[in-house]
Protein backbone atom coordinates (compact mmCIF):
# COMPACT_ATOMS: atom_id res chain seq x y z
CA UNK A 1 -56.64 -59.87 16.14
CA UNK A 2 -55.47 -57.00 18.59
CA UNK A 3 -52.47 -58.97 19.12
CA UNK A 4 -51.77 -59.17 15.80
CA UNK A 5 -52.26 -55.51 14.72
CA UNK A 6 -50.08 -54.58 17.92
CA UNK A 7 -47.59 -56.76 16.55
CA UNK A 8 -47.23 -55.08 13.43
CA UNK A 9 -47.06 -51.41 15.20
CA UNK A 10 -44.34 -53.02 16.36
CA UNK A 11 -42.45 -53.93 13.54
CA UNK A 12 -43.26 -50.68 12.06
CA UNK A 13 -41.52 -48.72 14.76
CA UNK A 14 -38.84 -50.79 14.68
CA UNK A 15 -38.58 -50.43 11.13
CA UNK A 16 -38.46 -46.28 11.45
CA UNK A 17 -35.88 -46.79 13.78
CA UNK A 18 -33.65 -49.00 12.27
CA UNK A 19 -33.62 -46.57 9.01
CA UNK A 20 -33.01 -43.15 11.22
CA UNK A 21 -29.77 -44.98 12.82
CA UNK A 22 -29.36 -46.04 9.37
CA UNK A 23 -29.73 -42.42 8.27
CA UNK A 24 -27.49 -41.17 11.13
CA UNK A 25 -24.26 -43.43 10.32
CA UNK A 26 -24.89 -42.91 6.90
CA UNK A 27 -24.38 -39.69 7.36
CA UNK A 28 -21.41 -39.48 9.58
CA UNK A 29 -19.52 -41.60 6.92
CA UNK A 30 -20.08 -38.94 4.41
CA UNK A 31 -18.88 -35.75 6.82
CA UNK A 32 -16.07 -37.98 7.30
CA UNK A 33 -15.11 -39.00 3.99
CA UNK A 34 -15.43 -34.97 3.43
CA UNK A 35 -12.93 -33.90 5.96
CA UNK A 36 -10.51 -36.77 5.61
CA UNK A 37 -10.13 -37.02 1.95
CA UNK A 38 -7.38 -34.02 0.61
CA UNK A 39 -8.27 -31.56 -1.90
CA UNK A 40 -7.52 -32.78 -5.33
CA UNK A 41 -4.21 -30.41 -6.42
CA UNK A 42 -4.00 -28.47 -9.19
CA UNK A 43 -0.86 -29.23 -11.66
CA UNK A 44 1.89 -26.66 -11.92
CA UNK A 45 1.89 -24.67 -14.97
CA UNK A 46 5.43 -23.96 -16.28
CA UNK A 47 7.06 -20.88 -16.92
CA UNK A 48 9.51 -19.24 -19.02
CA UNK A 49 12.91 -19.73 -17.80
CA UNK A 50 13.15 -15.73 -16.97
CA UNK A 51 14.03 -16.29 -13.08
CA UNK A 52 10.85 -17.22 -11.75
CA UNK A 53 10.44 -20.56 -9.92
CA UNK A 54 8.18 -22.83 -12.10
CA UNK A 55 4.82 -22.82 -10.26
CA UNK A 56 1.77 -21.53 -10.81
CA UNK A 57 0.78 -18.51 -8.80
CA UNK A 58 -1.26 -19.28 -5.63
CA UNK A 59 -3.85 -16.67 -5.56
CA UNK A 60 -4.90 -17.45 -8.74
CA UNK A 61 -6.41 -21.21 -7.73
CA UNK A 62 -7.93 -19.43 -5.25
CA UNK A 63 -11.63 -19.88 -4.70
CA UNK A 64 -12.39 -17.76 -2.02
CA UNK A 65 -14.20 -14.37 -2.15
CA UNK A 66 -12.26 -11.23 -1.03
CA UNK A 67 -14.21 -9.36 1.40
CA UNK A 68 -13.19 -6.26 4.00
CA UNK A 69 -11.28 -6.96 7.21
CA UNK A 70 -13.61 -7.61 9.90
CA UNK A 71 -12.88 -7.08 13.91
CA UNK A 72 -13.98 -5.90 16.85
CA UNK A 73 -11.75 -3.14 17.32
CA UNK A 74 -11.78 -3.18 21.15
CA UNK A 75 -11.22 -6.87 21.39
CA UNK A 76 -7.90 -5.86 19.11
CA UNK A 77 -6.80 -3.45 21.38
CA UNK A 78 -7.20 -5.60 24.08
CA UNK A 79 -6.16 -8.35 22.66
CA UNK A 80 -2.55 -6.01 21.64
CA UNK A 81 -2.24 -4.93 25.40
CA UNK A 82 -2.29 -8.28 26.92
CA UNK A 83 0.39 -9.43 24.49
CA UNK A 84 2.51 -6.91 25.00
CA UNK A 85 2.22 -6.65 28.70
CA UNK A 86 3.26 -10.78 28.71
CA UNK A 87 6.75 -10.03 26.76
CA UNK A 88 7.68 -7.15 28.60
CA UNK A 89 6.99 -9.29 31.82
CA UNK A 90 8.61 -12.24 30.16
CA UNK A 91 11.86 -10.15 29.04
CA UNK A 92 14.81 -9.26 31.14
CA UNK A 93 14.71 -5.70 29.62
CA UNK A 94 12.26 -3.49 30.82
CA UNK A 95 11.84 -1.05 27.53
CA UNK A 96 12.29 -4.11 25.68
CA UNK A 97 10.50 -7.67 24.44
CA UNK A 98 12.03 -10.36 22.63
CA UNK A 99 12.51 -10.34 19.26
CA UNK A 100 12.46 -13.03 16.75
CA UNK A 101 15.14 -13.66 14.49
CA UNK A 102 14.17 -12.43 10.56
CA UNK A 103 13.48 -14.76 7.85
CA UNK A 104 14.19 -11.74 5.37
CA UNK A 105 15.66 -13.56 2.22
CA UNK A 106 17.45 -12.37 -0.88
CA UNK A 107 15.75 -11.82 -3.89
CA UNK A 108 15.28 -14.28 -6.47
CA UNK A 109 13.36 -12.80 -9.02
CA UNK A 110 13.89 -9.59 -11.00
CA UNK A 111 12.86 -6.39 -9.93
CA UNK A 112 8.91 -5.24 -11.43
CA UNK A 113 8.75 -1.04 -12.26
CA UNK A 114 4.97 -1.92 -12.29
CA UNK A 115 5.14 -2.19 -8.02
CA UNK A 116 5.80 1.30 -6.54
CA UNK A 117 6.05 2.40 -2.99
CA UNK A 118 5.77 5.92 -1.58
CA UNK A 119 9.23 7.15 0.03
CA UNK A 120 9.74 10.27 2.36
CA UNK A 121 13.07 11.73 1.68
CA UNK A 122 12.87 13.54 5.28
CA UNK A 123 10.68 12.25 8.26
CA UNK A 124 9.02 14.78 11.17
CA UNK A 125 10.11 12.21 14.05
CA UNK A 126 9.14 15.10 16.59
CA UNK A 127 5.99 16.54 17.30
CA UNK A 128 6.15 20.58 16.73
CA UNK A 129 6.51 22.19 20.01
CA UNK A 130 3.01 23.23 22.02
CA UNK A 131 2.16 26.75 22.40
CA UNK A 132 1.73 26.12 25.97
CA UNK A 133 3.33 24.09 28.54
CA UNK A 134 1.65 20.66 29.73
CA UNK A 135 -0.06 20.11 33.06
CA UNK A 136 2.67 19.17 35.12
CA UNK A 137 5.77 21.82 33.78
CA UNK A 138 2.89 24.09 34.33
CA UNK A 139 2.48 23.37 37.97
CA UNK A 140 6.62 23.35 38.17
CA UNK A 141 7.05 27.00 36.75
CA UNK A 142 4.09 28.09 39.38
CA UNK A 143 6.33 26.96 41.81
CA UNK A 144 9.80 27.76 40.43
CA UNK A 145 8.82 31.46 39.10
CA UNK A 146 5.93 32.20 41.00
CA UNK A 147 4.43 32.76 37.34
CA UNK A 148 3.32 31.18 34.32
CA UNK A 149 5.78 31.36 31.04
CA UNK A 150 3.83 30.12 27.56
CA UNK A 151 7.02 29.77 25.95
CA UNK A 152 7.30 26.82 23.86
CA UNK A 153 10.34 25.13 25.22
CA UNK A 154 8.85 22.01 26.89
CA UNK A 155 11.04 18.99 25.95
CA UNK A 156 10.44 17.42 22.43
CA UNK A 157 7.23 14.62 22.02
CA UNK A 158 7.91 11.66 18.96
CA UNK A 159 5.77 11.94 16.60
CA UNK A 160 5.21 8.11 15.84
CA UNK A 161 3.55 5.20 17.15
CA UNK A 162 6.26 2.90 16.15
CA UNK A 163 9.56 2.72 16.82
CA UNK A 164 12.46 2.47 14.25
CA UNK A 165 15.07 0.10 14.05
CA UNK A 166 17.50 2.66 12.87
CA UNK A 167 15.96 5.03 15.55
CA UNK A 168 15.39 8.47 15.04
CA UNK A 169 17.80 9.33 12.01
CA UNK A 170 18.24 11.86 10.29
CA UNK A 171 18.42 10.97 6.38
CA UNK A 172 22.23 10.85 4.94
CA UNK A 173 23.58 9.25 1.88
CA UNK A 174 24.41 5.83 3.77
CA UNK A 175 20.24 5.47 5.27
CA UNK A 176 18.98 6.21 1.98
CA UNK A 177 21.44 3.24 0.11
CA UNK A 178 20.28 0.85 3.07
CA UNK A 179 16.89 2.19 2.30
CA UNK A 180 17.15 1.73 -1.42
CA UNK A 181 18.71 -1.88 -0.98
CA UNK A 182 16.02 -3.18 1.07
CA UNK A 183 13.26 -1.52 -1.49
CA UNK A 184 15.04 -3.55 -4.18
CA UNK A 185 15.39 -6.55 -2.24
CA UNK A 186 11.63 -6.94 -1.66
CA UNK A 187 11.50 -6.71 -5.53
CA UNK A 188 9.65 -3.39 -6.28
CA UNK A 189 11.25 -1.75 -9.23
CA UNK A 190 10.14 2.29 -8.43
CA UNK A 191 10.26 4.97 -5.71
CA UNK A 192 7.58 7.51 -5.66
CA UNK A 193 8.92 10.32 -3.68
CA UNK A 194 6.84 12.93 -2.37
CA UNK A 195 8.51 16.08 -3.06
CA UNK A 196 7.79 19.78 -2.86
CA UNK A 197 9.90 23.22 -3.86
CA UNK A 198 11.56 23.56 -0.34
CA UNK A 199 12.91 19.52 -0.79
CA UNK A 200 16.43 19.62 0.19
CA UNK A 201 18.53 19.70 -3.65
CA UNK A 202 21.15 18.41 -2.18
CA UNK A 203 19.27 15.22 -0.65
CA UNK A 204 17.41 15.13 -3.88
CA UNK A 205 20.38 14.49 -6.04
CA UNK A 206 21.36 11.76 -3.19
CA UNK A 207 18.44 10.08 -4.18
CA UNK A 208 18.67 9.70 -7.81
CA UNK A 209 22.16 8.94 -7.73
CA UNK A 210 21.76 6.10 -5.17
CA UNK A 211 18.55 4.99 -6.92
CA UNK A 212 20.55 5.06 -10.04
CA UNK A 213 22.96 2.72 -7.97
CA UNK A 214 20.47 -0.14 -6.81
CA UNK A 215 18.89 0.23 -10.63
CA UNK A 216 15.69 2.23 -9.16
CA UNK A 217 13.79 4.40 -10.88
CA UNK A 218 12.19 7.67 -9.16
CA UNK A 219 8.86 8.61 -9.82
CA UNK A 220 7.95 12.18 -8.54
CA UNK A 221 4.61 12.75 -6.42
CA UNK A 222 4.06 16.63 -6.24
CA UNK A 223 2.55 17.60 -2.81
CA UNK A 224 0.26 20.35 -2.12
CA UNK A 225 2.20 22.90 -1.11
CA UNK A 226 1.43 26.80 -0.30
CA UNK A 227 0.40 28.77 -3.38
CA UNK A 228 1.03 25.46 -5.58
CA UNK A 229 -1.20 26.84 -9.14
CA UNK A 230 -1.26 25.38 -13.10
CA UNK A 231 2.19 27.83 -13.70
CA UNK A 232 4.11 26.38 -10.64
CA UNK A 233 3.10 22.33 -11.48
CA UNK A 234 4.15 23.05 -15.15
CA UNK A 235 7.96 24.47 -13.84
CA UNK A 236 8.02 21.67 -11.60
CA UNK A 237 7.49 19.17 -13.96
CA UNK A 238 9.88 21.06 -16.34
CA UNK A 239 12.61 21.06 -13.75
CA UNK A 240 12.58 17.48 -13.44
CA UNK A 241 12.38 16.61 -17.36
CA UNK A 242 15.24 18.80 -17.81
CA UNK A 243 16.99 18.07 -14.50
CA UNK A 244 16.90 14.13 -14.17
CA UNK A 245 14.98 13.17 -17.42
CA UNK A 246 16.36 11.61 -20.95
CA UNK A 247 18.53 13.23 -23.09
CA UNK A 248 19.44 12.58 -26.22
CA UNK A 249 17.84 8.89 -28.12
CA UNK A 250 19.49 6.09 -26.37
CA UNK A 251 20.13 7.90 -22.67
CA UNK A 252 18.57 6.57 -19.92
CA UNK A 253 17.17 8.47 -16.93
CA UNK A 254 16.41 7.15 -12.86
CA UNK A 255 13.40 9.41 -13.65
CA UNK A 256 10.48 6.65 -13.56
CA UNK A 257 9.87 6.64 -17.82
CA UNK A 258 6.49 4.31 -18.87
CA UNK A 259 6.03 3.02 -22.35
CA UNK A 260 3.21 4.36 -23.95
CA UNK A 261 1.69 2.46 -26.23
CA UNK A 262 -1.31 4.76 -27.39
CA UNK A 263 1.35 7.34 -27.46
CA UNK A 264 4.25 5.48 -28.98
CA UNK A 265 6.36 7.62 -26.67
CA UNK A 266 8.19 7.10 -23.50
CA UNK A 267 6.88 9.34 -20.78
CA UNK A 268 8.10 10.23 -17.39
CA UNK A 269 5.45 9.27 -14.61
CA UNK A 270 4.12 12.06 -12.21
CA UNK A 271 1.62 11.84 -9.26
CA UNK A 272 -0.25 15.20 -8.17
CA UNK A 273 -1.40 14.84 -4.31
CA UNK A 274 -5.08 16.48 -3.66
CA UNK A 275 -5.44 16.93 -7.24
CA UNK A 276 -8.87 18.12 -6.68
CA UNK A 277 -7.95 21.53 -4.68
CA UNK A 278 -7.14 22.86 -8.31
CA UNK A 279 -10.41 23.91 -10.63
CA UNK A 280 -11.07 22.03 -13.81
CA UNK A 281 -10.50 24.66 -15.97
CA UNK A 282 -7.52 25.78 -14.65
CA UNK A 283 -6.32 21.92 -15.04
CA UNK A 284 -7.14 22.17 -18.66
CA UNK A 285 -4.98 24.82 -19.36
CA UNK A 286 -2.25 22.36 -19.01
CA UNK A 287 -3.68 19.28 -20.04
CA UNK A 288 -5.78 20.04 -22.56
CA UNK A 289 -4.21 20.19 -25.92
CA UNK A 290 -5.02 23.30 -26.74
CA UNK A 291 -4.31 24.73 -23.05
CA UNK A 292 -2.09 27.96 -23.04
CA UNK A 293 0.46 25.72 -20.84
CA UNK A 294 -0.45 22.61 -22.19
CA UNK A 295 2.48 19.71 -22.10
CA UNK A 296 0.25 17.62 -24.68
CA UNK A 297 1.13 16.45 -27.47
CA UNK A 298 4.62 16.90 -29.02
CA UNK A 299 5.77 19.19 -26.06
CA UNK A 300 8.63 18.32 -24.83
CA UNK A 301 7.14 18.03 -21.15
CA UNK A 302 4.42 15.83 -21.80
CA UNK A 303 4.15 13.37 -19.10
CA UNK A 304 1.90 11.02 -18.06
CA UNK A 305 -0.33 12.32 -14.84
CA UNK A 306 -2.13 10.69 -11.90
CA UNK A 307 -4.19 12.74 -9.49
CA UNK A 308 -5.36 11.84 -6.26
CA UNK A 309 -8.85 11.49 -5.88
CA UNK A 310 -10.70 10.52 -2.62
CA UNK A 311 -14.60 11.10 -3.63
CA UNK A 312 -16.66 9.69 -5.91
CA UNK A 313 -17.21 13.02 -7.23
CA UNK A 314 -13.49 13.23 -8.22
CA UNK A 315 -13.92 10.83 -11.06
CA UNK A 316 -15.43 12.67 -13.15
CA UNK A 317 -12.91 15.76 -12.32
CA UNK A 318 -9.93 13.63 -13.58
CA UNK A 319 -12.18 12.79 -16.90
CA UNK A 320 -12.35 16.75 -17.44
CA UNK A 321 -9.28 18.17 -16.51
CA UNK A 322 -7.71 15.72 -18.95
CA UNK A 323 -5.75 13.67 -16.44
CA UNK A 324 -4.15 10.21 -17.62
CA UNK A 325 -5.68 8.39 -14.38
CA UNK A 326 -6.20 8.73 -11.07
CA UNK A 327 -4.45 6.74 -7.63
CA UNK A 328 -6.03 6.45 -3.97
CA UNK A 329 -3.03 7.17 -1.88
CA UNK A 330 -4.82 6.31 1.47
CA UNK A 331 -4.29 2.86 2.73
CA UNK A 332 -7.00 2.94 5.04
CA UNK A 333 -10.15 0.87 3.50
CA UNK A 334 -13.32 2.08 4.14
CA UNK A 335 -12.19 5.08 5.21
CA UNK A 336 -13.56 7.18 1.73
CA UNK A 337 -14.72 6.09 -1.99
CA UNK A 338 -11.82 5.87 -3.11
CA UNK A 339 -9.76 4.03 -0.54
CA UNK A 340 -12.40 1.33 -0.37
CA UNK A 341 -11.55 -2.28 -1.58
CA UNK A 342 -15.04 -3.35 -2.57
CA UNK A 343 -15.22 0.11 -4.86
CA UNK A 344 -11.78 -0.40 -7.01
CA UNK A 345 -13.87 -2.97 -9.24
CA UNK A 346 -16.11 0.20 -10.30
CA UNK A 347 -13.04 2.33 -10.39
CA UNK A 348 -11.11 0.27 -12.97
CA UNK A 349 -14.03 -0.50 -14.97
CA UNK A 350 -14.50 3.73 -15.10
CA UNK A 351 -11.01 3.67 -15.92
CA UNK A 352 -11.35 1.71 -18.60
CA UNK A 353 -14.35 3.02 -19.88
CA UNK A 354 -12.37 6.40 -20.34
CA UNK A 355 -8.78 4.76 -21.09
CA UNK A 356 -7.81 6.13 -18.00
CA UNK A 357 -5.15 4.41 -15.95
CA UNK A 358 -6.75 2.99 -12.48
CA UNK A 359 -3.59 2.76 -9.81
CA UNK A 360 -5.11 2.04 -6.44
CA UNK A 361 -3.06 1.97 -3.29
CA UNK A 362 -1.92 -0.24 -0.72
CA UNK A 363 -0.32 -0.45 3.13
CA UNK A 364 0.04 -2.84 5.76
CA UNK A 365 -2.04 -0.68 8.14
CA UNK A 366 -2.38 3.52 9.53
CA UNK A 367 -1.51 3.93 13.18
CA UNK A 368 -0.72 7.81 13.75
CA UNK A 369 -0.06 9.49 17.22
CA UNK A 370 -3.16 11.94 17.58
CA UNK A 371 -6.23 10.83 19.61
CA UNK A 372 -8.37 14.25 18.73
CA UNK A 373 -10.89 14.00 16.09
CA UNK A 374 -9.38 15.74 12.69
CA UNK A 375 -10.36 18.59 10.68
CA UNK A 376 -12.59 17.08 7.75
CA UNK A 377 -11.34 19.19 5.71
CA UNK A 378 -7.90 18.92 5.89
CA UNK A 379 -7.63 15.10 6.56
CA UNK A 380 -8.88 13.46 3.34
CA UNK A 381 -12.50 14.59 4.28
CA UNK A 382 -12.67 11.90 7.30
CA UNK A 383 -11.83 11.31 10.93
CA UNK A 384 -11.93 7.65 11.20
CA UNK A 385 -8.60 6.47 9.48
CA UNK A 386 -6.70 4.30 11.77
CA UNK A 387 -6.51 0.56 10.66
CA UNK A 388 -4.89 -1.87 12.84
CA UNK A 389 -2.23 -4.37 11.02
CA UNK A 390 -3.91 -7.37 12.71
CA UNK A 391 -0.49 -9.14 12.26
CA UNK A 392 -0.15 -9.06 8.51
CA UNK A 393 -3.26 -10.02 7.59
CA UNK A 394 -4.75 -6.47 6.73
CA UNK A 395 -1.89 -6.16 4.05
CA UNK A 396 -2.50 -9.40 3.01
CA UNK A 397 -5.92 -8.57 1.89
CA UNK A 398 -5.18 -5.31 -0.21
CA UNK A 399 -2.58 -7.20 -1.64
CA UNK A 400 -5.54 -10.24 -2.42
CA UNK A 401 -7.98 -7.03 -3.69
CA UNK A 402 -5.51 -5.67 -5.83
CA UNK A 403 -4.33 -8.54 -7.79
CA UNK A 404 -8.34 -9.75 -8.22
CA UNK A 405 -8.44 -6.37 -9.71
CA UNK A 406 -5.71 -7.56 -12.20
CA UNK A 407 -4.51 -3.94 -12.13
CA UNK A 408 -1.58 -2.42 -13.91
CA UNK A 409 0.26 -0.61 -10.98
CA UNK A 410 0.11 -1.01 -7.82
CA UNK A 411 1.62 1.23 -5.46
CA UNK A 412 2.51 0.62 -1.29
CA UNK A 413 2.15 3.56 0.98
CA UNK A 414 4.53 3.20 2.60
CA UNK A 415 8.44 2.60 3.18
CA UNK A 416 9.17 5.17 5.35
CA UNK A 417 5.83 7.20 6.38
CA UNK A 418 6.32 6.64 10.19
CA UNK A 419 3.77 9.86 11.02
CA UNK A 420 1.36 7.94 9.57
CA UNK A 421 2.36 4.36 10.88
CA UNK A 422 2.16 3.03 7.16
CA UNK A 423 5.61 2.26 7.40
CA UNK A 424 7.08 -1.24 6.18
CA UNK A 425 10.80 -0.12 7.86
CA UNK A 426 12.24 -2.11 10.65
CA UNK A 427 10.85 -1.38 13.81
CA UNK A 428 11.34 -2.88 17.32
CA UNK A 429 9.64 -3.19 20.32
CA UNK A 430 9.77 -0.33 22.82
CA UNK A 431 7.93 0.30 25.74
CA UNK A 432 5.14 2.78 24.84
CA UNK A 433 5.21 2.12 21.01
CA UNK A 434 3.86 -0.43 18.75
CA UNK A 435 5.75 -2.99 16.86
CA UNK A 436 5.53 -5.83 14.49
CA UNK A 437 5.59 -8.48 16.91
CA UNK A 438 5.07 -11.52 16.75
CA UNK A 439 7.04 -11.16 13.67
CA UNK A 440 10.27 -9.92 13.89
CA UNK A 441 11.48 -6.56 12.76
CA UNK A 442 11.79 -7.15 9.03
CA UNK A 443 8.26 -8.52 9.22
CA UNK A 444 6.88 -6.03 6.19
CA UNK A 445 9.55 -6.33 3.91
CA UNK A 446 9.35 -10.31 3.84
CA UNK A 447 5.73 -9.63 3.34
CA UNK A 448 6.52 -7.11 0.37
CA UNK A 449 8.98 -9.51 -1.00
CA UNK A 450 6.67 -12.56 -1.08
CA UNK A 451 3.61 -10.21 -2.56
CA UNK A 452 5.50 -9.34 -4.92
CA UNK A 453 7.12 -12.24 -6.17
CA UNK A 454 3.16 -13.43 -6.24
CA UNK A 455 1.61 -10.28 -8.57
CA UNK A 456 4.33 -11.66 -11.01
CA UNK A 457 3.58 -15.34 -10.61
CA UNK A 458 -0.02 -13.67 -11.16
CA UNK A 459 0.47 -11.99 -14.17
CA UNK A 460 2.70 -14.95 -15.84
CA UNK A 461 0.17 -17.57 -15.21
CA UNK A 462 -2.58 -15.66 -16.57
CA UNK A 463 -1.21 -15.37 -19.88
CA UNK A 464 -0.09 -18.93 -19.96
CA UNK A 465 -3.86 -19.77 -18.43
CA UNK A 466 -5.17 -17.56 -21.31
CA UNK A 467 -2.61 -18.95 -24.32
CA UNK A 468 -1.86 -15.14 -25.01
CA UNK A 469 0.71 -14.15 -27.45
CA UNK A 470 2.63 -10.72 -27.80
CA UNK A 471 -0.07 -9.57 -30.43
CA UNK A 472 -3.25 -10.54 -28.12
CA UNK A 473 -1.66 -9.04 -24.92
CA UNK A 474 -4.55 -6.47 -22.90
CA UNK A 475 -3.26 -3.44 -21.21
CA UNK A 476 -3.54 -5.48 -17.99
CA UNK A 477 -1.31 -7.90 -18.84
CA UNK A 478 2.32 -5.81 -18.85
CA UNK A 479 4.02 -6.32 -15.97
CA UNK A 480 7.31 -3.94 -16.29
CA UNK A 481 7.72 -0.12 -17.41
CA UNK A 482 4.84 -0.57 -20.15
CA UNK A 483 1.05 1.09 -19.96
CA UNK A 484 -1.76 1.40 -22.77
């Protein structure tokens, strides 16, 4: 009887067993059948023969969630140093690593008003001089003079972390057309230049006339200047309406012009910088219709206005000073409200709320030269705004955000900004400065291009996903020179 009963003990282990390697295999076949088999493809959608390749846009069979950059910004840096230390070894040069030949391709698709990047007409390549010598001339003119001169004459410091292809030059008629033909190349339709009363009029004209050339348009971006008030932003918008606006029915103007549709006018397209340094109802006095200076209505300089906001607070300021929407400017996510990607869903669905026009913006990083804390309230009200490029990938996800967003314009900061290190210029590698490597130097602008050519794709395919017509297109929907 024991022998029996230990028998079947037995056979019952052996029975657990065989179904747990059963289990096991069983299993394995299934992560297997997982990893091996390929992802059932979507089929193309086609597209109106307008230029665009027929295939449906990318990001929009995406799946995955967008979510903020993530690194360990030491490992970066050290990560950045050991790279660059191997090329310079590795390269015969000294001040100089390898650099890989550019895949930068013509454009192939037509040129989108609705994508705008920020252009400096004039960049400070120089830091301005100290107001007293460094260490070391110090110790020299101890030595040399047997005392101590504070005169600012020490020998000039760049002011950039990167290095330009072009190198240091001074803006002329030629850099601006190579400028203005790479913009167009990558495909972005308008040029938001930041401009204030002591601008240069003679590189001013330059610009519209060789934006005019490469089928640009300009839109302007007021700065804040000293003792900029209500009367001075109404006779600088009045300058440029009269200046560089349309004339007569029919003319057309380089001055960036939106169609209006809840206006049934065409309007020229300005941006006010720091917005929010200027009281309500002192705003209201141009933008309300019954203002004293108001451009509303049948004026002849109504325009359509976006102020810079960088607080939650300033929301509800655009809402009351009568604004006609609001843009981030700072490329730097996370670094305020307004600049933060996970926040621009709230912001759009407050523009809409208030038929306000939402236009967030985008850069492929901020690397500036200053290692001192900043004045909070001079430097968009934080201290922490550097954001590494991380080799593309940080544009790549602003670009990802915005388009999510399905937003109506979208603007890059920047082309030339090289202060700021937002630039998507040329640069090469230099000892002492950052670059784009291991791209080559064209690296942004074949990024630009390719984003672009997608937030069309986008738009296309959504209205083809959606079987919209011309009568049941949204306000999100236009994709050139058009806004609700």
């Amino acid at each position: 009887m024991a022998a029996h009963k230990l028998s079947s003990i037995k056979s019952m282990k052996l029975f657990v067993c065989l179904i747990g390697v059963t289990s096991f295999l069983l299993l394995i076949f299934c992560l297997y059948t997982t990893i091996s088999t390929p992802e059932k493809e979507v089929a193309p959608l086609s597209l109106p023969n307008d230029g665009y390749q027929n295939v449906v846009s990318y990001e929009l069979r995406r799946s995955q969630t967008v979510v903020p950059e993530k690194y360990n910004e030491h490992q970066v840096k050290a990560r950045i140093i050991r790279d660059k230390i191997k090329r310079l070894v590795g390269s015969g040069n000294p001040n100089t690593a390898t650099v890989p030949p550019s895949e930068h391709r013509n454009r192939t698709f037509p040129l989108n008003r609705n994508v705008q990047i920020h252009y400096h007409g004039t960049v400070a390549w120089y830091k301005p001089r100290p107001t007293h010598p460094s260490s070391d001339r110090l110790v020299a003119r101890i030595y040399e003079n047997n005392s101590v001169s504070f005169k600012p004459n020490d020998e000039p410091v760049i002011n950039t972390a990167f290095y330009p292809k072009r190198r240091l030059y001074n803006t002329s008629e030629s850099i601006v057309r190579e400028h203005f033909n790479e913009i167009q190349n990558c495909g972005i339709g308008t040029v938001v230049l930041g401009w204030q009363p002591n601008f240069s009029e003679y590189l001013l004209r330059t610009i519209f006339r060789v934006a005019e050339q490469y089928d640009l348009k300009v839109a302007i971006e007021i700065l804040d200047y000293a003792d900029r008030t209500i009367e001075s932003i109404r006779s600088n918008i009045k300058y440029f309406v009269d200046g560089f606006g349309k004339g007569p029915a029919g003319t057309t103007s380089t001055l960036s012009y939106y169609t209006v549709l809840s206006k049934k006018r065409d309007l020229p397209l300005f941006y006010i910088r720091k917005a929010y340094r200027i009281t309500d109802p002192e705003w209201k006095r141009l933008l309300s219709r019954n203002g004293i200076l108001t451009i509303r209505g049948a004026a002849s300089y109504d325009a359509v206005l976006l102020a810079h906001i960088s607080s939650k607070d300033h929301k509800s300021m655009v809402r009351r000073a009568g604004f006609d929407g609001f843009y981030t400017y700072l490329p730097s996510n996370g670094a305020n409200y307004a600049s933060t990607w996970k926040n621009w869903n709230q912001l759009k669905k407050f523009a809409d709320s208030y038929r306000l026009l939402f236009v967030p913006t985008i850069g492929p990083g901020y690397y500036d030269r200053r290692k001192y804390h900043r004045n909070v309230n001079q430097n968009h009200g934080i201290t922490n705004i550097k954001r590494y490029r991380s080799n593309g990938q940080y544009f790549d996800v602003g670009w990802r955000t915005s388009l999510k967003n399905n937003l109506q314009i979208i603007t890059i900061n920047s082309y030339n900004n090289w202060v700021d290190g937002t630039q998507i210029e040329a640069a090469i590698p230099v000892f002492g400065f950052r670059d784009y490597l291991p791209g080559p130097p064209e690296k942004y602008l074949d990024l630009t291009q390719a984003w672009v050519e997608e937030y069309i794709k986008y738009k296309l395919n959504n209205i083809k996903l959606n079987k919209k017509t011309e009568l049941t297109l949204s306000c999100y929907d236009f994709i050139n020179s058009t806004i609700c």
